[in-house]
Protein backbone atom coordinates (compact mmCIF):
# COMPACT_ATOMS: atom_id res chain seq x y z
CA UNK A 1 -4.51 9.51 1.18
CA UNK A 2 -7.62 7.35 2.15
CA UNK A 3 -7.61 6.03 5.37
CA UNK A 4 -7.43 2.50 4.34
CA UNK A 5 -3.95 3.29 3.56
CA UNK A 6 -3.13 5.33 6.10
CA UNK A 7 -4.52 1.84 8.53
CA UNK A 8 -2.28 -0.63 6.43
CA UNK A 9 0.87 1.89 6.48
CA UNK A 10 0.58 2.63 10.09
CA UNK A 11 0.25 -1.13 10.54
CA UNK A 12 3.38 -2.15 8.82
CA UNK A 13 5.21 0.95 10.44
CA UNK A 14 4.11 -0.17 13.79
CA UNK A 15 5.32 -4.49 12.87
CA UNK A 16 8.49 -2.97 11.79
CA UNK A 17 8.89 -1.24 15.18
CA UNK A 18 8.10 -4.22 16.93
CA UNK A 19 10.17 -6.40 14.91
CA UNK A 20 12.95 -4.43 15.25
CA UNK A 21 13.24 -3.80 19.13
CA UNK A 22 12.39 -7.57 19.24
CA UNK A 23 15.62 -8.14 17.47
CA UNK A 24 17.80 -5.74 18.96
CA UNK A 25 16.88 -6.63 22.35
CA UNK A 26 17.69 -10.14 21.80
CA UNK A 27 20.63 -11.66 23.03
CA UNK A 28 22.22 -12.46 19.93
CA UNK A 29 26.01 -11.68 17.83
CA UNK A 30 25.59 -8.71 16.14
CA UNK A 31 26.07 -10.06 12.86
CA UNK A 32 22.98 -12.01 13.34
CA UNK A 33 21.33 -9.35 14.46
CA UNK A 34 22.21 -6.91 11.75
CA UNK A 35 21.12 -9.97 9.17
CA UNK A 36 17.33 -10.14 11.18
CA UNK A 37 17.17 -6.36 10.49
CA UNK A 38 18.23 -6.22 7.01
CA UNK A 39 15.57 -9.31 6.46
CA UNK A 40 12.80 -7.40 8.77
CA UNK A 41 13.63 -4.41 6.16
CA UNK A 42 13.29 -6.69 3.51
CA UNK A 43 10.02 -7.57 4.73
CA UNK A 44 8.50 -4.42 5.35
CA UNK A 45 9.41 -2.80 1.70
CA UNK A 46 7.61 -5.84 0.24
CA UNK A 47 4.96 -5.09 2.09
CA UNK A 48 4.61 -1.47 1.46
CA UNK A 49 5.45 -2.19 -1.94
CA UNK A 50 2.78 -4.77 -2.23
CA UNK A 51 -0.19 -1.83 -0.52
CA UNK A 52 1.06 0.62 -3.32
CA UNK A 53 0.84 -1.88 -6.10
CA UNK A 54 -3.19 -2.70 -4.98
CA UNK A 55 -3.67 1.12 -4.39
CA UNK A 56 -2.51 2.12 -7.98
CA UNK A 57 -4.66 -0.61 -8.90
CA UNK A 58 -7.88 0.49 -7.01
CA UNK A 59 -7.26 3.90 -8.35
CA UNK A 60 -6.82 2.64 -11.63
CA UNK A 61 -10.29 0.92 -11.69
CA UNK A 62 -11.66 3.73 -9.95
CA UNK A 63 -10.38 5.81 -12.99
CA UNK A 64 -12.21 3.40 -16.15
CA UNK A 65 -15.51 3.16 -13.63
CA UNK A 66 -15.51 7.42 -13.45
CA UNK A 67 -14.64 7.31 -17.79
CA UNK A 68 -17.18 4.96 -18.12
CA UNK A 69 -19.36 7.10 -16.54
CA UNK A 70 -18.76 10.30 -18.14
CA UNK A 71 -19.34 8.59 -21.63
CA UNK A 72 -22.66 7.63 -20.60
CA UNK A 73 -23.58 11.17 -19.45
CA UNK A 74 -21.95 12.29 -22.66
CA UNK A 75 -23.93 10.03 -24.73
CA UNK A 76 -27.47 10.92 -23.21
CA UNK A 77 -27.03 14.25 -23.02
CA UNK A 78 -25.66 13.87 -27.05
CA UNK A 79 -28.98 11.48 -27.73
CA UNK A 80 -30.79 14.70 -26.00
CA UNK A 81 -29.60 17.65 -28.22
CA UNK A 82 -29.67 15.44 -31.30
């Protein structure tokens, strides 16, 4: 794990925190409070979602740039023997 990720997961960990205890130590029903949390939840799973989606998609571009590259170094060293 890179430590870009590691940054934006600690950051939504740590928002999620803080949202939470922000809710529960509101004065508020408890249904409303249990509805903030299931939101806040809501929130933070998009979110983590949304860093593993642009990961896998980093990586994946990562992946044709490294191909790319090995069928260039194939191709000279080929053009070399030949």
């Amino acid at each position: 794990m890179n430590d870009s990720l590691k940054t934006t997961l600690a950051f939504l960990g740590g928002a999620a925190i803080g949202a939470a205890l922000g809710i529960l130590l509101a004065p508020q029903k408890g249904k409303d409070t249990r509805k903030k949390i299931l939101s806040k939840a809501q929130e933070l799973a998009d979110g983590v979602t949304d860093a593993a989606k642009e990961k896998y998609n980093e990586l994946l571009q990562k992946k044709d740039e490294l191909l790319a590259q090995a069928e260039e170094e194939v191709a000279a060293v080929a053009k070399r023997k030949s």
